[in-house]
N, C-alpha and C. Protein backbone atom coordinates (compact mmCIF):
# COMPACT_ATOMS: atom_id res chain seq x y z
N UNK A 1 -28.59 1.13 22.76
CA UNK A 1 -29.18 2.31 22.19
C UNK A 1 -30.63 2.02 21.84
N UNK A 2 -31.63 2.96 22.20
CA UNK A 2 -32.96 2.68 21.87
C UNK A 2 -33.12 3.04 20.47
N UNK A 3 -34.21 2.57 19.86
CA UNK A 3 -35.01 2.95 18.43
C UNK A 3 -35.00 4.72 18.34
N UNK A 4 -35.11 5.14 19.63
CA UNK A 4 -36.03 6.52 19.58
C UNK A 4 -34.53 7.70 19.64
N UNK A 5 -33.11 6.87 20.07
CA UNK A 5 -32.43 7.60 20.48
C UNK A 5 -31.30 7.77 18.96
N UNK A 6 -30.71 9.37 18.86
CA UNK A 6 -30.30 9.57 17.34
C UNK A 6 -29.09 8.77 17.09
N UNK A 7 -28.40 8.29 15.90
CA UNK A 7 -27.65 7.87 15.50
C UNK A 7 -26.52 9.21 15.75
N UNK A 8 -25.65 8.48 16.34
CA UNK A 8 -24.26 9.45 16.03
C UNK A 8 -23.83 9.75 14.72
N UNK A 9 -23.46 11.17 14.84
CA UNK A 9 -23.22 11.93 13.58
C UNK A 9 -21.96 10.84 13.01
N UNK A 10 -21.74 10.76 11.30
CA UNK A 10 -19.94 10.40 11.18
C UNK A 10 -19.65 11.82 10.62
N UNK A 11 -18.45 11.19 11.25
CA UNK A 11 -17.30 12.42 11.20
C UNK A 11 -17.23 12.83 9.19
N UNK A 12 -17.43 14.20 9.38
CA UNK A 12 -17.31 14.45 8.33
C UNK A 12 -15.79 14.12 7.26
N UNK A 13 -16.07 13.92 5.84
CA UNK A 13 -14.79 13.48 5.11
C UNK A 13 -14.28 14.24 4.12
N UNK A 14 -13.77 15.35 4.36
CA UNK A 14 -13.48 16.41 3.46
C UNK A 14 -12.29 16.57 2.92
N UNK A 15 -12.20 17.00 2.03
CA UNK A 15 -11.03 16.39 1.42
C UNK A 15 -9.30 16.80 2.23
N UNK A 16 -9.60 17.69 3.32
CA UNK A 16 -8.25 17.61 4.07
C UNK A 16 -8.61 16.37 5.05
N UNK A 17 -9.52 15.36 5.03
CA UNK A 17 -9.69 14.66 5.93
C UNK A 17 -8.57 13.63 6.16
N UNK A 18 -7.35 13.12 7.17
CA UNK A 18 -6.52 12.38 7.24
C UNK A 18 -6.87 11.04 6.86
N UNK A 19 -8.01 10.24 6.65
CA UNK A 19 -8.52 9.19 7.01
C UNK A 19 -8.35 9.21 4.85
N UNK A 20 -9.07 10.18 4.75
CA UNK A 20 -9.38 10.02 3.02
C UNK A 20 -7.45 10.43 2.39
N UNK A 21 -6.77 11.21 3.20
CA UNK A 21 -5.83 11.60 2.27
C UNK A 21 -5.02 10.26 2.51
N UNK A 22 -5.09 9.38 3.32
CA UNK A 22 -4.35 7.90 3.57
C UNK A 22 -5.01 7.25 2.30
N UNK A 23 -6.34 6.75 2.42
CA UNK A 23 -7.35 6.31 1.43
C UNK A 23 -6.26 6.42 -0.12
N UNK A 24 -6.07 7.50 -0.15
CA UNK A 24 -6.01 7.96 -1.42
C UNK A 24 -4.71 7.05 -2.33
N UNK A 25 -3.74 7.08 -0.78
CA UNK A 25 -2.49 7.07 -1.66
C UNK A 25 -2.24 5.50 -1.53
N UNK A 26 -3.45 4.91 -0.47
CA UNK A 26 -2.87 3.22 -0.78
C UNK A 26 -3.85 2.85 -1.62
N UNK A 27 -4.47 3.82 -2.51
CA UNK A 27 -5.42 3.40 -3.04
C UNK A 27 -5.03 1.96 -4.17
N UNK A 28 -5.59 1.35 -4.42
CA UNK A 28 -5.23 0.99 -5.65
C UNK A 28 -4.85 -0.95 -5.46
N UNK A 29 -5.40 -1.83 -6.05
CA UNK A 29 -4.91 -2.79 -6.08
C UNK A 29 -3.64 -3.43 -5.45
N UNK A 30 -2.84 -2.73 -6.00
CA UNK A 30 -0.90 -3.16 -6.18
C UNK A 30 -0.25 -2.37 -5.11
N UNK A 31 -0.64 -1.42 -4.64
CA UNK A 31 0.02 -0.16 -4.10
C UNK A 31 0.86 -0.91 -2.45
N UNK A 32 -0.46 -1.37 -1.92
CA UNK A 32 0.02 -2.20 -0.32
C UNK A 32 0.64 -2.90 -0.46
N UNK A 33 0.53 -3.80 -1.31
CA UNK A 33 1.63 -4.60 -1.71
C UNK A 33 2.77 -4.51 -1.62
N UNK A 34 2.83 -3.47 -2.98
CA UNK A 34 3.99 -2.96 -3.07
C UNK A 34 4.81 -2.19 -1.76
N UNK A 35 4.15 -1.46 -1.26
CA UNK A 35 4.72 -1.40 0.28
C UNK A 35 5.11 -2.33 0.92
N UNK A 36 4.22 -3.44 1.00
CA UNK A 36 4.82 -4.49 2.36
C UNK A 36 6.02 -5.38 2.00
N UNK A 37 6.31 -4.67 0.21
CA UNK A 37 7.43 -5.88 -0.33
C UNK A 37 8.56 -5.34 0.01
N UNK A 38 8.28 -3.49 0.17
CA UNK A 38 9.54 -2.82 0.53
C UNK A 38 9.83 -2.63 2.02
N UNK A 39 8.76 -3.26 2.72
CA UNK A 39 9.36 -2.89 4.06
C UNK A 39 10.51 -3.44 4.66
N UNK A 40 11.21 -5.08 4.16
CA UNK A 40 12.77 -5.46 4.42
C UNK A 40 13.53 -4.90 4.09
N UNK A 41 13.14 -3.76 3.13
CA UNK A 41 14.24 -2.85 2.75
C UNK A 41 14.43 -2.72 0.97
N UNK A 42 15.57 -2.29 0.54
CA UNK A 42 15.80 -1.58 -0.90
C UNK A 42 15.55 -3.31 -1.74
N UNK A 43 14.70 -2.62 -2.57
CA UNK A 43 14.15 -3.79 -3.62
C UNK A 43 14.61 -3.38 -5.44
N UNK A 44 14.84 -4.52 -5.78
CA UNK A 44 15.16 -4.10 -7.44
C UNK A 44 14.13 -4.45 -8.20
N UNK A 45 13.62 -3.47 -9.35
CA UNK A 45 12.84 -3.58 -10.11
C UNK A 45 12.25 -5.21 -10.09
N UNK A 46 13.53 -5.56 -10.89
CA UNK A 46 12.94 -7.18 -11.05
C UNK A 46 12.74 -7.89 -9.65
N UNK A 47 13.01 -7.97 -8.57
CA UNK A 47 12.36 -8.21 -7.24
C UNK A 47 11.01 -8.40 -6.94
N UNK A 48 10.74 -7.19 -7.35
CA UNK A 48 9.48 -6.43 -7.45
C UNK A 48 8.35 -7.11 -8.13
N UNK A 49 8.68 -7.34 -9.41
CA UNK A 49 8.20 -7.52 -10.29
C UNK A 49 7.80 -9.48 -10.07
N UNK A 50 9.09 -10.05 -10.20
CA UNK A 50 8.59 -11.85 -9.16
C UNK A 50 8.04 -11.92 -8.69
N UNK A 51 8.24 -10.70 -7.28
CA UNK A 51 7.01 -11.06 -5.71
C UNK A 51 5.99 -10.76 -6.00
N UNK A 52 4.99 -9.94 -7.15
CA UNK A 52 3.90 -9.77 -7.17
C UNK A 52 3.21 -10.31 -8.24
N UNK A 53 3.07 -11.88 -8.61
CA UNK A 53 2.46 -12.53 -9.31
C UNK A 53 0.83 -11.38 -9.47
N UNK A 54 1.08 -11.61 -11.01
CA UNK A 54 -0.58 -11.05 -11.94
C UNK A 54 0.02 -9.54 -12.16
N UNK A 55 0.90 -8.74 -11.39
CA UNK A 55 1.20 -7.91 -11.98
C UNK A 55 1.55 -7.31 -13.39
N UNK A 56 1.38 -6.17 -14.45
CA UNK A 56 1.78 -5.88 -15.50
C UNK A 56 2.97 -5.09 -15.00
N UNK A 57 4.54 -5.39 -15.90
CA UNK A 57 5.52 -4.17 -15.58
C UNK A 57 5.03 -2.91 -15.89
N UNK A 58 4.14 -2.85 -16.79
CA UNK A 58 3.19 -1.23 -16.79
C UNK A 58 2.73 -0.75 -15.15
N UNK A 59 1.84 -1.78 -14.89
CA UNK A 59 1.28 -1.01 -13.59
C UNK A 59 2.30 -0.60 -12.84
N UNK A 60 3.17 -1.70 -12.27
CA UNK A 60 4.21 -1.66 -11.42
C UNK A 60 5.02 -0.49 -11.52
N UNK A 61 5.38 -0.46 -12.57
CA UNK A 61 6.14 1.02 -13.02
C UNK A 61 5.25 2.01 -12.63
N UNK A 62 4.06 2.49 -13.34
CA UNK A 62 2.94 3.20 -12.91
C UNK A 62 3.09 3.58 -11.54
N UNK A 63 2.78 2.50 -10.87
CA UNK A 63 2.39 2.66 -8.80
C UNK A 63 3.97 3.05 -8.16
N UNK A 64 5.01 2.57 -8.97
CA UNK A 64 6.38 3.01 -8.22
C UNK A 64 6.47 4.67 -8.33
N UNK A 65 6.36 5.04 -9.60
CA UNK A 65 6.55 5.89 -9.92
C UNK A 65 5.39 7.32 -9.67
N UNK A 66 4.02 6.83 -8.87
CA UNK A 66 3.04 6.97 -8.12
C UNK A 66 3.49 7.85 -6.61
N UNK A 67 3.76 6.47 -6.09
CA UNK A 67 4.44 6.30 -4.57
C UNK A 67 5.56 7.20 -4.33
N UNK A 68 6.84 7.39 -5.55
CA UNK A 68 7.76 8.02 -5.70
C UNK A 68 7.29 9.71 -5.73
N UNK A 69 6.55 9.85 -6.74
CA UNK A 69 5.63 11.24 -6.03
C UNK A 69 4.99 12.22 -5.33
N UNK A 70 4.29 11.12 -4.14
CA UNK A 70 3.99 11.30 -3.18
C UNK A 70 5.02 10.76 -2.04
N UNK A 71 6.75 11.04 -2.63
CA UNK A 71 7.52 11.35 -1.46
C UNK A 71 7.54 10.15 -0.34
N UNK A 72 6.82 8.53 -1.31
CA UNK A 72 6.89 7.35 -0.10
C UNK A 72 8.23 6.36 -0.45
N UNK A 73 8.72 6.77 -1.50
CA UNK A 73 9.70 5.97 -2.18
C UNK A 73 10.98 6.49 -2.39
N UNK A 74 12.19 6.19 -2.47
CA UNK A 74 13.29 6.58 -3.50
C UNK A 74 13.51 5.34 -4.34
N UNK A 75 13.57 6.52 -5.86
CA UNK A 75 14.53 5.24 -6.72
C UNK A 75 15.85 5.39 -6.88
N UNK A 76 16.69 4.56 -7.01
CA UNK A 76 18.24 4.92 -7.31
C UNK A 76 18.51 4.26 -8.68
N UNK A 77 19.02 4.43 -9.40
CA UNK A 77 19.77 4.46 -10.87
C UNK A 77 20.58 4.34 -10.90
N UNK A 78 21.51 2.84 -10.78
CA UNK A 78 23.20 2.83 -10.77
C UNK A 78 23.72 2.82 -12.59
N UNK A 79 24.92 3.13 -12.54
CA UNK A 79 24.74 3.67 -14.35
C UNK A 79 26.29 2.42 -14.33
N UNK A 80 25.02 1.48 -14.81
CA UNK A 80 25.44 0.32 -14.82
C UNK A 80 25.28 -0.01 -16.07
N UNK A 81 25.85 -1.54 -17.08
CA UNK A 81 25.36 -1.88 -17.70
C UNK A 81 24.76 -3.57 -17.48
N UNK A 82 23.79 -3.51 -17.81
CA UNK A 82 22.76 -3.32 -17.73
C UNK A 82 22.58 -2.21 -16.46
N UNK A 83 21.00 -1.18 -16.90
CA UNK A 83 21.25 -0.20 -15.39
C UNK A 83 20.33 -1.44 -14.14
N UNK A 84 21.23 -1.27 -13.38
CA UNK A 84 20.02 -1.35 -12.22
C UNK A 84 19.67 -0.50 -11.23
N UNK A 85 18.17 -0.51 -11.08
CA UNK A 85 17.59 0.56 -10.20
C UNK A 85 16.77 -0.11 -9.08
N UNK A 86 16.71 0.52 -7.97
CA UNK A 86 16.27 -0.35 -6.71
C UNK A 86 15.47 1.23 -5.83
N UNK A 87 14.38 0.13 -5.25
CA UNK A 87 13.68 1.38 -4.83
C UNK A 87 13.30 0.87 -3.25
N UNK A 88 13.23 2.01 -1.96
CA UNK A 88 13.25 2.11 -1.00
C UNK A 88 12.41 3.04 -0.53
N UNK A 89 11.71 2.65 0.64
CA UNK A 89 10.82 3.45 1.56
C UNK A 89 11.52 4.12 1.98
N UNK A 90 10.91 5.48 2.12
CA UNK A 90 11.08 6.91 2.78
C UNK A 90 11.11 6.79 4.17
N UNK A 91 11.37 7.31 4.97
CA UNK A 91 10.46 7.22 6.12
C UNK A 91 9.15 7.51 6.57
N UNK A 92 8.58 8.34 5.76
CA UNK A 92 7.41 8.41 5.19
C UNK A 92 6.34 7.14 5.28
N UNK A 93 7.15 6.12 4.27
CA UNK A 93 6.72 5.63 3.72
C UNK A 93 6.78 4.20 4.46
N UNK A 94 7.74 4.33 5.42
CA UNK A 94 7.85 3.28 6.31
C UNK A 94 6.67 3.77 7.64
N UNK A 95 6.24 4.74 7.34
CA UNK A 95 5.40 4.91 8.60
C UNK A 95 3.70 3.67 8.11
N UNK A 96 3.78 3.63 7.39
CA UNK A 96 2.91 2.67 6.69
C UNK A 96 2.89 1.47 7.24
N UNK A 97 4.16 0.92 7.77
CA UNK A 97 4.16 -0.44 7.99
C UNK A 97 3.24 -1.07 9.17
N UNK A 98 2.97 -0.03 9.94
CA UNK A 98 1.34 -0.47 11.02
C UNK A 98 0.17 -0.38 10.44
N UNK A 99 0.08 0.46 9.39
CA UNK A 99 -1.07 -0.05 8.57
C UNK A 99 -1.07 -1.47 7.79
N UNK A 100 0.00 -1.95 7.18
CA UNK A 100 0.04 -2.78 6.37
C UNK A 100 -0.06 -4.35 7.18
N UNK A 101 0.55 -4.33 8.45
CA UNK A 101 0.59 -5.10 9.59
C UNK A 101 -1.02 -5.03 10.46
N UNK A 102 -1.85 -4.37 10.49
CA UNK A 102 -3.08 -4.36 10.79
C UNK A 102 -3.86 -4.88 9.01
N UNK A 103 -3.55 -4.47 8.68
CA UNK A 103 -4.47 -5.12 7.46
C UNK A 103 -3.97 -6.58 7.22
N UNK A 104 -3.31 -7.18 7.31
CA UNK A 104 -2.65 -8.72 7.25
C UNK A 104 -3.49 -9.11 8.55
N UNK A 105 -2.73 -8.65 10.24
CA UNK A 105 -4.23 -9.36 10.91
C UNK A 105 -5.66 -9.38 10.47
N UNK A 106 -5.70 -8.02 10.21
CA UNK A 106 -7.68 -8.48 9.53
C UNK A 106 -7.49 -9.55 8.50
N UNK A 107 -6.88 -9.59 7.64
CA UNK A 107 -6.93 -10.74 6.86
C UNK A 107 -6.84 -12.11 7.10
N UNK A 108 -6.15 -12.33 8.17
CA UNK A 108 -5.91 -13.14 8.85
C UNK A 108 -7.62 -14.08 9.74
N UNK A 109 -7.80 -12.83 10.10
CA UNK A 109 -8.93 -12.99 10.75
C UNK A 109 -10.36 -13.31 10.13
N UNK A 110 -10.45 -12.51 9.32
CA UNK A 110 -11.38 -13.12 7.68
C UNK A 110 -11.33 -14.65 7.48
N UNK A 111 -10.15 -14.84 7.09
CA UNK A 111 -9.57 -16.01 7.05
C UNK A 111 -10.32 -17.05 7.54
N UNK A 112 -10.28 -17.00 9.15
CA UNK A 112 -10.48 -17.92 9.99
C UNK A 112 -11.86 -18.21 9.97
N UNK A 113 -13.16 -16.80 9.49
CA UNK A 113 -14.02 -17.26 9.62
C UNK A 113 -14.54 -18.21 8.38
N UNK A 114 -15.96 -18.76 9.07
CA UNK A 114 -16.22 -19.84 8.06
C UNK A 114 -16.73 -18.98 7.12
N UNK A 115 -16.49 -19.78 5.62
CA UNK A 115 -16.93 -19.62 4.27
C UNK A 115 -18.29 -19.49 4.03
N UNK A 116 -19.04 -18.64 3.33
CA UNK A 116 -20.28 -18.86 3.13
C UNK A 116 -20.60 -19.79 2.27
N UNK A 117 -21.64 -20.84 1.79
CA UNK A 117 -21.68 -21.55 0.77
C UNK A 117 -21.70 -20.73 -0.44
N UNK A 118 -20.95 -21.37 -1.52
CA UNK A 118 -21.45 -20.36 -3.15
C UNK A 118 -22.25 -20.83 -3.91
């Protein structure tokens, strides 16, 4: 491309934009995570809570109950004593798992390159 020749427009990002309404809902620290922990399948609170070292049970609760909103999750409630509750991707929510699998290769790939000095 020459100096003289225009930059391609970007695609505008409005808020029905698919790209931003994805954005939105993995937004967040914990959220992918939390997806890629559920993609083997139905996970229990405390599961949950082990596999994601630095987590607060606040947030965690928070982002389940997030995800569960936006229709990517079920929780189940066995009326147990103690209760236990275990939560599972939607199909929805399993459609995620090529995103979450492309973001691990990029990471991957980061990875490999060399470190800058600090």
């Amino acid at each position: 491309m020459h100096r003289s020749d225009p930059e391609p427009a970007a695609p505008d990002c409005t808020p029905d934009c698919p790209v931003r309404r994805t954005a939105q809902i993995i937004d967040g620290k914990w959220t992918t995570q939390i997806v890629r922990d559920l993609l083997p399948g139905r996970r229990r609170y405390s599961a949950l809570l082990a596999g994601l070292p630095g987590i607060s049970p606040k947030i965690l609760a928070q982002r389940l109950r997030l995800l569960e909103a936006q229709g990517l999750l079920t929780k189940t409630v066995y009326p147990e004593v103690p209760p236990r509750t275990e939560y599972e991707l939607t199909p929805l929510g399993r459609r995620l798992e090529g995103v979450i699998r492309e973001m691990a290769a990029f990471g991957e790939a980061l990875a490999a390159l060399p470190q800058p000095p600090r």
